[in-house]
Protein backbone atom coordinates (compact mmCIF):
# COMPACT_ATOMS: atom_id res chain seq x y z
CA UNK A 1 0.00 0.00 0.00
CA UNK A 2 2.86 2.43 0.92
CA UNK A 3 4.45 1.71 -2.60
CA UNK A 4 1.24 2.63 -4.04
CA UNK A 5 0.84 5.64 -2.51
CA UNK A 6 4.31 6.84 -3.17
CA UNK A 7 3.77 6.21 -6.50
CA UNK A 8 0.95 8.17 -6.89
CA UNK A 9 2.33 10.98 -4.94
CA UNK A 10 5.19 10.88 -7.27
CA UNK A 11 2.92 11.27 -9.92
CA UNK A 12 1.08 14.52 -8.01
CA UNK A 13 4.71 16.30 -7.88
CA UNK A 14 4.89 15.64 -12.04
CA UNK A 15 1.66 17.13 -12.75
CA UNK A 16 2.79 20.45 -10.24
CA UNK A 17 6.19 20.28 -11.74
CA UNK A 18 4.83 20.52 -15.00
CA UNK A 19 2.05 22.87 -14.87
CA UNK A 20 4.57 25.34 -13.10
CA UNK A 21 7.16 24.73 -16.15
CA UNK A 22 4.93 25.53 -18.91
CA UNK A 23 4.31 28.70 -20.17
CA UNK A 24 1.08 30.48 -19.10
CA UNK A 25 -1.42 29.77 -22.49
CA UNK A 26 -4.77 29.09 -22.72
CA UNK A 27 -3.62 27.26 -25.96
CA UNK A 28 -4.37 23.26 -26.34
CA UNK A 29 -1.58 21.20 -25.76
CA UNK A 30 -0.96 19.02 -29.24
CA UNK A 31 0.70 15.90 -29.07
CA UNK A 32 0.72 13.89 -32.18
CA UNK A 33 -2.52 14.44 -33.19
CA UNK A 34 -4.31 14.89 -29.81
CA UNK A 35 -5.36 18.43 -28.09
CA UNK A 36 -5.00 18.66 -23.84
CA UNK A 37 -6.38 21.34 -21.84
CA UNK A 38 -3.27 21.21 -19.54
CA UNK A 39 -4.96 22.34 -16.80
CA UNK A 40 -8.16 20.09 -17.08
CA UNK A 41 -6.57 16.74 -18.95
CA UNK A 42 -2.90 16.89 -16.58
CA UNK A 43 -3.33 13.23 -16.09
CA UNK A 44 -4.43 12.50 -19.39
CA UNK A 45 -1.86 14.54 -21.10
CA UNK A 46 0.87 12.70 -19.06
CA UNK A 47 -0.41 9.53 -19.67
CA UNK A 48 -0.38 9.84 -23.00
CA UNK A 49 3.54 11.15 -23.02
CA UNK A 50 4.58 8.23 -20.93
CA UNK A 51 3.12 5.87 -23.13
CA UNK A 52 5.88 6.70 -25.87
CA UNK A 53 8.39 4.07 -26.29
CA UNK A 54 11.77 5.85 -24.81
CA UNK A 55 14.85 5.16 -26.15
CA UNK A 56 17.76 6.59 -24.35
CA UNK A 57 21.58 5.86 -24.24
CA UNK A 58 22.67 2.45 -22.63
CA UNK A 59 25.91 0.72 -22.24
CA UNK A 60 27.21 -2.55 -21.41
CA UNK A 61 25.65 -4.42 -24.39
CA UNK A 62 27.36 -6.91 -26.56
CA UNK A 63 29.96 -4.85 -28.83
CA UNK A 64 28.89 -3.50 -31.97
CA UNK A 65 29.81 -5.87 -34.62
CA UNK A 66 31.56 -8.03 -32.13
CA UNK A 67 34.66 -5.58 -31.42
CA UNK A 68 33.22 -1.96 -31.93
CA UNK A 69 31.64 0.04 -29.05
CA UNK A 70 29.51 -1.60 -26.12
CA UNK A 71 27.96 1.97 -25.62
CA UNK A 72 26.09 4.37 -27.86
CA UNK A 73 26.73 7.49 -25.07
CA UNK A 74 27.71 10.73 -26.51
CA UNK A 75 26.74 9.40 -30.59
CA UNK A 76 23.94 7.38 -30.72
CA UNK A 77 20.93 10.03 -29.56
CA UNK A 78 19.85 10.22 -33.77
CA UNK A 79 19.89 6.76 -33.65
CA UNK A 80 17.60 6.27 -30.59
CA UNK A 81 15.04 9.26 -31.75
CA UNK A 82 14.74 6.72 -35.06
CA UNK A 83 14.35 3.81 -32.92
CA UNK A 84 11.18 6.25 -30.89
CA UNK A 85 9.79 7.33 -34.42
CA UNK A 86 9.35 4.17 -35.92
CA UNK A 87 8.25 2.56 -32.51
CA UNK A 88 5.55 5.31 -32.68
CA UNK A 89 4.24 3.99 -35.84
CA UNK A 90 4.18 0.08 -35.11
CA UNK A 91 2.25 1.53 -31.65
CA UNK A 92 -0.31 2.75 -33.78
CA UNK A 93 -0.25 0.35 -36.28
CA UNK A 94 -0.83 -2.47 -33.94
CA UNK A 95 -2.51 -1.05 -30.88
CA UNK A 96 -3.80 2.25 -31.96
CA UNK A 97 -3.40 5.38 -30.98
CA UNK A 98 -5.59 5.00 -28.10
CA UNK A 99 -3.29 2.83 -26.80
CA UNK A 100 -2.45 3.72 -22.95
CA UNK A 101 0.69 1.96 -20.89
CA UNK A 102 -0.24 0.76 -17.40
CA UNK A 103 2.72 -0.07 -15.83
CA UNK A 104 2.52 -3.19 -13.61
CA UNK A 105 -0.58 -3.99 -15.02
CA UNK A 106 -0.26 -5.80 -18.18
CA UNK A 107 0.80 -5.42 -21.64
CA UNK A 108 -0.53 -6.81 -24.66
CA UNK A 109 1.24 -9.42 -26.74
CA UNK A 110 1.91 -6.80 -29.26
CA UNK A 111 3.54 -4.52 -27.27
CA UNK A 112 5.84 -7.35 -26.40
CA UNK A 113 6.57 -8.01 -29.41
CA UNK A 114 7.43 -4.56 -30.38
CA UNK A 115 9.72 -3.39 -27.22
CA UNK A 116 11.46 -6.77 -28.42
CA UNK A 117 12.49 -5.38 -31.75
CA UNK A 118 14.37 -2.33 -30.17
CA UNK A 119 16.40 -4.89 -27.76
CA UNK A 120 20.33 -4.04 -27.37
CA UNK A 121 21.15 -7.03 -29.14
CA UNK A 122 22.49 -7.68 -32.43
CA UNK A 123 19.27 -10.25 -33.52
CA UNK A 124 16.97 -7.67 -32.67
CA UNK A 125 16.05 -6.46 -35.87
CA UNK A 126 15.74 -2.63 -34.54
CA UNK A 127 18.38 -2.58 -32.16
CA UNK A 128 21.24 0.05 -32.15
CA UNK A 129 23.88 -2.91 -33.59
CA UNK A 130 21.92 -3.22 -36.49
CA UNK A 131 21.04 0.47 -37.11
CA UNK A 132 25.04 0.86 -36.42
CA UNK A 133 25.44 -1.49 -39.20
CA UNK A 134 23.30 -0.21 -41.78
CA UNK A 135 24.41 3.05 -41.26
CA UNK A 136 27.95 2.15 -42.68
CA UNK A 137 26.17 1.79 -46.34
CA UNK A 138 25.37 5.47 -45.67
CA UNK A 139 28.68 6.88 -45.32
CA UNK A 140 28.83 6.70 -41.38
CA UNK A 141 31.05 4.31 -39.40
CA UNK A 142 29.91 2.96 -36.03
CA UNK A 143 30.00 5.56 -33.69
CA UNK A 144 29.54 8.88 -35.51
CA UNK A 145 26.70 11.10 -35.26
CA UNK A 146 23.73 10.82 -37.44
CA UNK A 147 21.93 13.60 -39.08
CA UNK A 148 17.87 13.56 -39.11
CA UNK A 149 18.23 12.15 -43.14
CA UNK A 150 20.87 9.68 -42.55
CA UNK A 151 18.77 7.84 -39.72
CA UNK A 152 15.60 8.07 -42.31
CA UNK A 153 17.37 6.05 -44.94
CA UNK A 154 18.39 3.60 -42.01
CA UNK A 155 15.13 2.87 -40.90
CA UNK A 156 14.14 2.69 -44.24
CA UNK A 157 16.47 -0.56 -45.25
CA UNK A 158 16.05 -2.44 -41.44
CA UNK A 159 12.07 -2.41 -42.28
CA UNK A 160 12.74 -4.28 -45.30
CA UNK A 161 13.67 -7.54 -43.29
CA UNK A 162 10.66 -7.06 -41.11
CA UNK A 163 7.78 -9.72 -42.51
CA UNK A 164 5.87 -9.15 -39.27
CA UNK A 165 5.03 -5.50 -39.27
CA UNK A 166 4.92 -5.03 -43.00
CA UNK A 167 6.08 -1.50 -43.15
CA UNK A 168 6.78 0.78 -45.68
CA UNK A 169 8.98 3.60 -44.76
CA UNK A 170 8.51 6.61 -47.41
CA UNK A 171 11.47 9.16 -47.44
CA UNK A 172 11.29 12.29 -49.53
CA UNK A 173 13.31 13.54 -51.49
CA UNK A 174 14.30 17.28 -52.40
CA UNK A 175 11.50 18.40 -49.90
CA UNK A 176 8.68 16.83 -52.04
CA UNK A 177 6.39 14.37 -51.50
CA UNK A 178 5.41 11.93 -54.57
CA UNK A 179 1.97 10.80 -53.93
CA UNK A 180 2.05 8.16 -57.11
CA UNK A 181 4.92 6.82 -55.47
CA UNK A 182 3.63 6.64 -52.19
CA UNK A 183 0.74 4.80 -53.69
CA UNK A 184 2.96 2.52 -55.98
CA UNK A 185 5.22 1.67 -52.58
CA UNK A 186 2.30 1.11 -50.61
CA UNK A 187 0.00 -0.61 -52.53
CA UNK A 188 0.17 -4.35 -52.24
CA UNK A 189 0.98 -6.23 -55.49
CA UNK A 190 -0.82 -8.85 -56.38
CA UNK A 191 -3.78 -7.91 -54.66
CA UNK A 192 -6.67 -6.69 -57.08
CA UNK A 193 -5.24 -3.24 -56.15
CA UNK A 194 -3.85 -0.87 -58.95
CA UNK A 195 -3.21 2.88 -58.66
CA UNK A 196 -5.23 5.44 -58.65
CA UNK A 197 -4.98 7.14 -62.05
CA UNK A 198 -3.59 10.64 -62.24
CA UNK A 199 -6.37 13.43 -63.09
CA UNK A 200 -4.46 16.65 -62.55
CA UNK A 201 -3.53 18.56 -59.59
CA UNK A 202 -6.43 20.87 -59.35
CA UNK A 203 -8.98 22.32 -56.76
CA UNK A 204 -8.95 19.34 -53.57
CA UNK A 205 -12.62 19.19 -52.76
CA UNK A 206 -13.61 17.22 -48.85
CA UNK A 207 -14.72 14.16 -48.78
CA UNK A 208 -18.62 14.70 -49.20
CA UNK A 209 -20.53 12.97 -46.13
CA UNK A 210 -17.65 12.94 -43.92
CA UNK A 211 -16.98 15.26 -41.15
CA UNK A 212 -14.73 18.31 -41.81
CA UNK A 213 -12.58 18.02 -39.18
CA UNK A 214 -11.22 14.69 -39.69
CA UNK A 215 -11.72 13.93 -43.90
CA UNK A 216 -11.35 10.21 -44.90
CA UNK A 217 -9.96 11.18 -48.07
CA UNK A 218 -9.19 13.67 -50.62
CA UNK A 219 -10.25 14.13 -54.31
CA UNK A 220 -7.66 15.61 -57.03
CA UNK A 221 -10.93 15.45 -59.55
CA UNK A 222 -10.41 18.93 -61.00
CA UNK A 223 -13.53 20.84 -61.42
CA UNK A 224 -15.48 21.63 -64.93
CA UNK A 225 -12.02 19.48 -66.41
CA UNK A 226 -13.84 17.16 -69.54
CA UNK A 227 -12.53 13.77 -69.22
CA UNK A 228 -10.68 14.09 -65.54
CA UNK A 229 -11.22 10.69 -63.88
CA UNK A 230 -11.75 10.97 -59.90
CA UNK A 231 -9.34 8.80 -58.22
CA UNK A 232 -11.74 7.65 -55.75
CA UNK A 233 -13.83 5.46 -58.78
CA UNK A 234 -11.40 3.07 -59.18
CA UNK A 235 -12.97 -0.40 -60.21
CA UNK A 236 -11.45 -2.00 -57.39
CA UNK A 237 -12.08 -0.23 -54.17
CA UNK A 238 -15.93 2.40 -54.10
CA UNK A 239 -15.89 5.49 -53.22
CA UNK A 240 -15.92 5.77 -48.97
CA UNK A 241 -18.64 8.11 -48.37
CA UNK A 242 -19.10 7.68 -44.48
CA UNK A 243 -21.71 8.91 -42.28
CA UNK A 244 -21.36 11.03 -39.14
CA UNK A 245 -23.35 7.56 -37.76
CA UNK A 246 -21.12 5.17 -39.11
CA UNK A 247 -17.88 3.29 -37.40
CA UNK A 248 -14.92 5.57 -36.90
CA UNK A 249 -11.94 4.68 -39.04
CA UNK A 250 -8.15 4.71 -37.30
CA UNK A 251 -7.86 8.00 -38.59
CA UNK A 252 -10.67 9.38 -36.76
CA UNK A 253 -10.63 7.66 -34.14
CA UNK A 254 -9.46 10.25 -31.36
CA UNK A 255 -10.79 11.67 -28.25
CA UNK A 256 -9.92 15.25 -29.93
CA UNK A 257 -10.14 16.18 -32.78
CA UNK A 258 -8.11 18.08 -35.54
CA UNK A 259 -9.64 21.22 -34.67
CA UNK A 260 -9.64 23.50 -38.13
CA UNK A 261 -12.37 25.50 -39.85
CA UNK A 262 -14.85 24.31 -41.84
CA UNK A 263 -13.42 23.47 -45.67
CA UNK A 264 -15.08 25.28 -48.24
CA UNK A 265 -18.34 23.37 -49.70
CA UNK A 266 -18.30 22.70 -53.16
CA UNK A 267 -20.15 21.65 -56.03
CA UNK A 268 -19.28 17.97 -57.13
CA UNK A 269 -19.18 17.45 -60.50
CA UNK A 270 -19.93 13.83 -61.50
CA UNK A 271 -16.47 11.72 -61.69
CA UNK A 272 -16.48 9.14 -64.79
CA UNK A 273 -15.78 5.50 -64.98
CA UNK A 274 -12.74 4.34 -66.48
CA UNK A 275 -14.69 2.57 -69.26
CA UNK A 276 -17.47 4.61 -70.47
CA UNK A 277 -17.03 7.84 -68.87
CA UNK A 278 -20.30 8.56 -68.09
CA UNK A 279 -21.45 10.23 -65.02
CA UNK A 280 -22.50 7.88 -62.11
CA UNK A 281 -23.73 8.14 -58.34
CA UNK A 282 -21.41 7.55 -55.42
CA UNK A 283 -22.05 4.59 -53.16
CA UNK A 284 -21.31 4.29 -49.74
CA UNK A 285 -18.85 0.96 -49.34
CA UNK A 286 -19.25 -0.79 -46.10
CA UNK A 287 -17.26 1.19 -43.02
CA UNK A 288 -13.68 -0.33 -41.92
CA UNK A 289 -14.08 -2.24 -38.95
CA UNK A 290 -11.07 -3.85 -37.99
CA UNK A 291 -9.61 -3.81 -34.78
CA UNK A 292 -6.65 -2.37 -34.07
CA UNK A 293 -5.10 -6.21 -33.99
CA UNK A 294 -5.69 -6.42 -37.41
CA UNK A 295 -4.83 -2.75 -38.48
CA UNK A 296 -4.99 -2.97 -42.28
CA UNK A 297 -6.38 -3.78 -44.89
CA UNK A 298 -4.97 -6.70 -47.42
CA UNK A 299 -4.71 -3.78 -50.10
CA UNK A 300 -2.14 -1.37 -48.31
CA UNK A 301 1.18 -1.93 -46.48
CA UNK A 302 1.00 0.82 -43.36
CA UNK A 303 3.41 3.94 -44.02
CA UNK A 304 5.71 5.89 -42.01
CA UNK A 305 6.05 8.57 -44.32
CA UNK A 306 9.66 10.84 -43.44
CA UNK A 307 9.69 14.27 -44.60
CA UNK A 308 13.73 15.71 -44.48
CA UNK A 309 13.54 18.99 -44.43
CA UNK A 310 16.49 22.27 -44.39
CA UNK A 311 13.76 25.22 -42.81
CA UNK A 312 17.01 27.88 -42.56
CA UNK A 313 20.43 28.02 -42.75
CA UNK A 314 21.99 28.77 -39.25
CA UNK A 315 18.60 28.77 -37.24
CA UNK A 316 15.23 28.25 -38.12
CA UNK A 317 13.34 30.33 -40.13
CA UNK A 318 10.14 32.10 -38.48
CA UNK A 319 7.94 31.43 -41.69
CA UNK A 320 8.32 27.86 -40.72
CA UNK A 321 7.46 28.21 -37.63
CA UNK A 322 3.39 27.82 -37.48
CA UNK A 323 3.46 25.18 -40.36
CA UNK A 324 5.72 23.08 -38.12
CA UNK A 325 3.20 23.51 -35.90
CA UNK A 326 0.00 22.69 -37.74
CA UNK A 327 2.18 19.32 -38.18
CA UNK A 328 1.91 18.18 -34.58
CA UNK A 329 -1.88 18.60 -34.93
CA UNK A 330 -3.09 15.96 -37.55
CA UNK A 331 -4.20 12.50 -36.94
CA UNK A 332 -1.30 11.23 -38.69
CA UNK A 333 1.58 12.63 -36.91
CA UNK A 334 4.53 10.52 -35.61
CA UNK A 335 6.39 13.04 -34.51
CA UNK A 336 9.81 14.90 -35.69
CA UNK A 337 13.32 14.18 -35.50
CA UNK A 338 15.83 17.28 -35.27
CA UNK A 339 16.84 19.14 -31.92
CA UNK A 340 20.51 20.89 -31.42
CA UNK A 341 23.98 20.64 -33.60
CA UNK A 342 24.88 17.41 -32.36
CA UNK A 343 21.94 16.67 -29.80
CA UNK A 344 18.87 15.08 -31.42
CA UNK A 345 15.84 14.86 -29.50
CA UNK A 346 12.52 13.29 -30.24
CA UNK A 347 9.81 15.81 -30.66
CA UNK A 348 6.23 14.69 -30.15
CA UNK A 349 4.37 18.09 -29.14
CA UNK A 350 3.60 21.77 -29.22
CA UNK A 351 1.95 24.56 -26.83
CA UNK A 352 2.46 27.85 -28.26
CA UNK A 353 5.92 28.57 -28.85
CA UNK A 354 7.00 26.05 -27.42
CA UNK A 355 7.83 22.55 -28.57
CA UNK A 356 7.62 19.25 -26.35
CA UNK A 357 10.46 16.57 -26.75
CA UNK A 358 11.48 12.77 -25.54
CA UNK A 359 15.49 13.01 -24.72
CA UNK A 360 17.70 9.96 -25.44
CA UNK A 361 20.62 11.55 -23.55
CA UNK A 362 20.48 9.79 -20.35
CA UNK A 363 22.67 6.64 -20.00
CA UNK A 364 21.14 3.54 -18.31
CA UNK A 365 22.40 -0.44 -18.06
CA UNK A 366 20.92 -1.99 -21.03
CA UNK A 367 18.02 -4.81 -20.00
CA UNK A 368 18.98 -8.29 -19.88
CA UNK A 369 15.89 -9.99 -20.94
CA UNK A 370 15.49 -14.25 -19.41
CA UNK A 371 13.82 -16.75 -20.88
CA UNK A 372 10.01 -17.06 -19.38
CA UNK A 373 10.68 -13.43 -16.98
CA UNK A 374 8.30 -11.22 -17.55
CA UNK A 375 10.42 -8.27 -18.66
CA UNK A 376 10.88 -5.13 -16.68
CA UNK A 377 9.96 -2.18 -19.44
CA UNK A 378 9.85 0.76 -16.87
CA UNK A 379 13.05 1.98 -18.43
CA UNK A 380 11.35 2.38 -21.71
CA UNK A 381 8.86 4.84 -20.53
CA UNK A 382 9.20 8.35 -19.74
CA UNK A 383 7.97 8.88 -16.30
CA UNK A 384 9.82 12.83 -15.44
CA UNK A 385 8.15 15.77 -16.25
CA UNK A 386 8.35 15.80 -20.30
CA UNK A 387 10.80 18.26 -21.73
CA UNK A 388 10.81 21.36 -24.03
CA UNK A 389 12.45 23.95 -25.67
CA UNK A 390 11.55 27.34 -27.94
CA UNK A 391 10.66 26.65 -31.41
CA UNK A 392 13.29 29.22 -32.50
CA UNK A 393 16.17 27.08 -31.06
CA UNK A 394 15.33 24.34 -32.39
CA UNK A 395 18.60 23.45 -35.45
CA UNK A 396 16.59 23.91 -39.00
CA UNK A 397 17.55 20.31 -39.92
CA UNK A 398 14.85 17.83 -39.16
CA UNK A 399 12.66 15.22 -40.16
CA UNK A 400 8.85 15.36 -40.11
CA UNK A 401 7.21 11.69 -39.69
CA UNK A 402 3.72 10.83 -40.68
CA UNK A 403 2.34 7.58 -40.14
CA UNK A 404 -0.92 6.62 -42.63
CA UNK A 405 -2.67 3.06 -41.51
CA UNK A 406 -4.72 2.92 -44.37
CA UNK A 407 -5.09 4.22 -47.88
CA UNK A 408 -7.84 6.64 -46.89
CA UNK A 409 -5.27 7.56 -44.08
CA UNK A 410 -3.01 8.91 -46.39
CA UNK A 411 -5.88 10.69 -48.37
CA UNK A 412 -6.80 12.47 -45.73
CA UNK A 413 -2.90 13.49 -44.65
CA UNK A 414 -2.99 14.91 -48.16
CA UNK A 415 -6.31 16.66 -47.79
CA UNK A 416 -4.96 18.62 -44.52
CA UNK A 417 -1.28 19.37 -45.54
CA UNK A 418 -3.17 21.18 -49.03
CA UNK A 419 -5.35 23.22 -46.58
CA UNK A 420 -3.54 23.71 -43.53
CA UNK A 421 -0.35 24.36 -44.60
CA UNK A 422 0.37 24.71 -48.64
CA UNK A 423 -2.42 27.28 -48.97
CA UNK A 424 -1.90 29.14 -45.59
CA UNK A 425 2.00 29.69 -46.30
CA UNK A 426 3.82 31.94 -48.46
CA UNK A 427 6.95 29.72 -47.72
CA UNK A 428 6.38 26.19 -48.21
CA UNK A 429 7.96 23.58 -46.05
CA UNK A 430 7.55 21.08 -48.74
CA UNK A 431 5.93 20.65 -51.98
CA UNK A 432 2.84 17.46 -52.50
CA UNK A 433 3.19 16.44 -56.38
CA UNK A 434 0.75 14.25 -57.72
CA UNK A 435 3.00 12.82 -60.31
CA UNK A 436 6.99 11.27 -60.19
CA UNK A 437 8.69 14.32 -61.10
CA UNK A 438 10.30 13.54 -65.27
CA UNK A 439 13.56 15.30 -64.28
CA UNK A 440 14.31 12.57 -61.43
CA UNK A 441 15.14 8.95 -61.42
CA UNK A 442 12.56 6.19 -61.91
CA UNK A 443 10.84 5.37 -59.01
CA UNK A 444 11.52 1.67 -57.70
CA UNK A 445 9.75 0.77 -54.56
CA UNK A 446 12.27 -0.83 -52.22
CA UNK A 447 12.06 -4.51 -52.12
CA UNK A 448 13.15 -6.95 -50.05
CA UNK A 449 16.65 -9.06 -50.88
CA UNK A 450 16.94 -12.50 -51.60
CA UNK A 451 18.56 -13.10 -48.09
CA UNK A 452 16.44 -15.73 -45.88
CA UNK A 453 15.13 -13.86 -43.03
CA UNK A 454 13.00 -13.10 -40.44
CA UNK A 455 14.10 -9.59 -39.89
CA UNK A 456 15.51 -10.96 -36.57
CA UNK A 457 18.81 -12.14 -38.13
CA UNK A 458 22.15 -9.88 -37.47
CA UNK A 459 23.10 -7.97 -40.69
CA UNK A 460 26.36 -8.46 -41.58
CA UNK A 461 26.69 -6.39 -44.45
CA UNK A 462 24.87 -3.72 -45.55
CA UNK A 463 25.79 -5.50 -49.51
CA UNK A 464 22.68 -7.59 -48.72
CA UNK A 465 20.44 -5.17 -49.57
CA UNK A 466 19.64 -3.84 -52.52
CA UNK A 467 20.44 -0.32 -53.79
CA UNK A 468 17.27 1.26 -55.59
CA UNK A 469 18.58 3.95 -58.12
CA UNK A 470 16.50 7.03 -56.47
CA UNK A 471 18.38 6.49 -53.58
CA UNK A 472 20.89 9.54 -53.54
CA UNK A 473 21.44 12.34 -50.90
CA UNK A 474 19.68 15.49 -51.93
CA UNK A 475 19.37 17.13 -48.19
CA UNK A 476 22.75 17.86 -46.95
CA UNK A 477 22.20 17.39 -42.89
């Protein structure tokens, strides 16, 4: 009982110690995706921060590589903010965003499963040897520091040997997003599923039926255009024209909302087949209803979509500042990588001018996990009063991570960044193309190597994977 209580007492002094650290605002709290009233939703807000996977600095693991370091202290914070971003995303994927951490309580199998990928061992098919390793095919050796990009194209490769979570990790390049790419990455071959065909770049219109504030997807049908084929009429997939009455899809599915004005109402014109091209009425399909087990649907692999980004040249630049900010506020965000020259910190927050942040630079002994012991995970879970910093020290390298469960996920990403942020900005943080830009390289969706494994196996060379030719540095970091 007396270890109860102290816990809980510990957990009064947080909630003082962080309502007396914050700057005086009226202004929600955001925190990938979700809005606090800190002085109403304290516990809730906390809650929700300690139920990050954290990733810190640890030491006395098995060397890197059998003779290289047996500590990542003092070079390996980049790394562990990659290891939180892409833990964020197989959280959601798997357990939603809902998702709460209890402590002594209980976890689900899932969660497990997860923590186990991040492991300080080198069969752990997230842990910092591998990462270490795979980092060497990008130009860094074990033990130097990692840039916001560098990490990006990391994760991207370790996912590839990951058959369990089926992840496709999406990093732009030259501060624009492809969404045919995304699409052609994403979409599951094989499947009945084909791309949706290109119809112009021209006035977005909401999804009709669905509720403003959280759109299920967008339409690039451009309006009074003869012949312009609206994506959403593919033969293989109708149109998803929910009702306010109808199951909430992962992307809504939030106990606040993405709170933005109303979208313009438009005028639909009539979208064509692909055969005859003649006008036809839009049918509500049946509502997704999976749980949060199964996350997806057989159509679409989920994406953690990584957005490298240059937003000044010494320090940030203020014209940045409230699009950053607007990022921290949709469904779909997985938080941003960046901090200091050479201190990286994990940022999963904003209130005001002010920018919250997970920080990898504490050292502790790495966890020994036995056979049939439940494993202690306390270590992985921030339990201090969270951190954070002014927006305008914050280094203008960083990485901006979006993670999209579903095709209609992604849709309505795209829907948001066109009104939230391209339309409301004279300077862009990044550009959303419909098409593969001609100028670049061809487009070839990473695939996995013809290596037998499990994604558990230790990477000895980053030769066994496979270079795709857009795979270049364009973002110096």
């Amino acid at each position: 009982m007396e270890a109860v209580f102290a816990k809980y007492e510990n957990q009064i002094n947080v909630f003082s110690e962080f309502l007396e650290d914050l700057p005086d605002t009226e202004e929600p709290v955001w925190v990938l995706g979700k809005s606090y009233n800190v002085k109403t939703e304290r516990a809730e807000l906390l809650s929700d921060i300690q139920s990050r996977l954290w990733f810190s600095y640890r030491k006395k693991f098995c060397p890197i590589g059998g003779t290289g370091p047996s500590s990542d202290a003092g070079w390996g914070c980049m790394l562990r903010c990659g290891q939180m971003i892409l833990a964020q995303a197989l959280l959601c994927s798997h357990l939603g965003r809902a998702w709460r951490w209890r402590g002594e309580r209980g976890q689900p199998e899932d969660y497990t499963r997860i923590l186990h990928c991040f492991l300080d061992k080198k069969d752990c098919c997230y842990s910092i040897h591998q990462m270490a390793q795979m980092g060497v095919g990008e130009g860094k050796s074990v033990g130097e520091w990692y840039g916001p990009n560098t990490v990006a194209q990391v994760l991207k490769k370790l996912v590839l040997f990951d058959d369990w979570n089926s992840l496709a990790v999406y990093v732009s390049m030259d501060n624009t997003v492809v969404i045919e790419d995304i699409k052609k990455q994403c979409l599951q071959p094989g499947s009945g599923s084909r791309l949706r065909p290109s119809c112009g770049w021209g006035e977005v219109f909401p999804p009709a039926d669905s509720p403003s504030n959280a759109p299920d997807h967008i339409c690039f049908y451009t309006a009074g255009k003869q012949g312009s084929v609206c994506p959403h009429s593919h033969t293989h997939h109708q149109t998803h024209a929910h009702t306010r009455s109808q199951p909430r899809t992962h992307s809504q599915h939030k106990t606040h909302t993405h709170r933005h004005s109303q979208p313009p109402t438009h005028t639909h014109h009539q979208p064509h087949t692909h055969t005859h091209h003649e006008p036809h009425t839009h049918k509500p399909s049946q509502p997704h209803t999976q749980p949060h087990s199964q996350p997806h649907t057989p159509h679409w692999k989920p994406l953690l979509l990584v957005i490298p980004l240059r937003m000044g040249i010494n320090n940030i630049n203020p014209v940045y500042i409230q699009a950053l900010k607007e990022c921290f506020k949709m469904p779909q965000s997985c938080g941003v990588l960046g901090g200091k020259p050479n201190l990286a910190y994990y940022f999963i927050g904003s209130l005001g001018e002010e920018l919250l942040y997970l920080d990898p630079h504490t050292t502790q002994t790495t966890v020994e996990v036995e056979p049939g012991v439940a494993m202690d995970d306390h270590s992985y879970h921030w339990t201090r009063t969270p951190r954070h910093m002014k927006i305008t020290s914050l280094d203008p390298s960083v990485s901006l991570g979006f993670f999209c469960q579903s095709e209609e996920d992604f849709d309505s990403w795209c829907y948001l960044v066109q009104q939230e942020i391209l339309k409301k900005t004279s300077q862009r943080m990044f550009e959303l193309v419909e098409n593969h830009p001609p100028h670049w390289p061809p487009f070839v969706p990473p695939t996995k190597p013809e290596v037998h494994t499990t994604g558990a196996e230790f990477i000895e060379s980053p030769d066994q994977l496979l270079e795709s030719e857009e795979e270049f540095e364009i973002l110096n970091v």
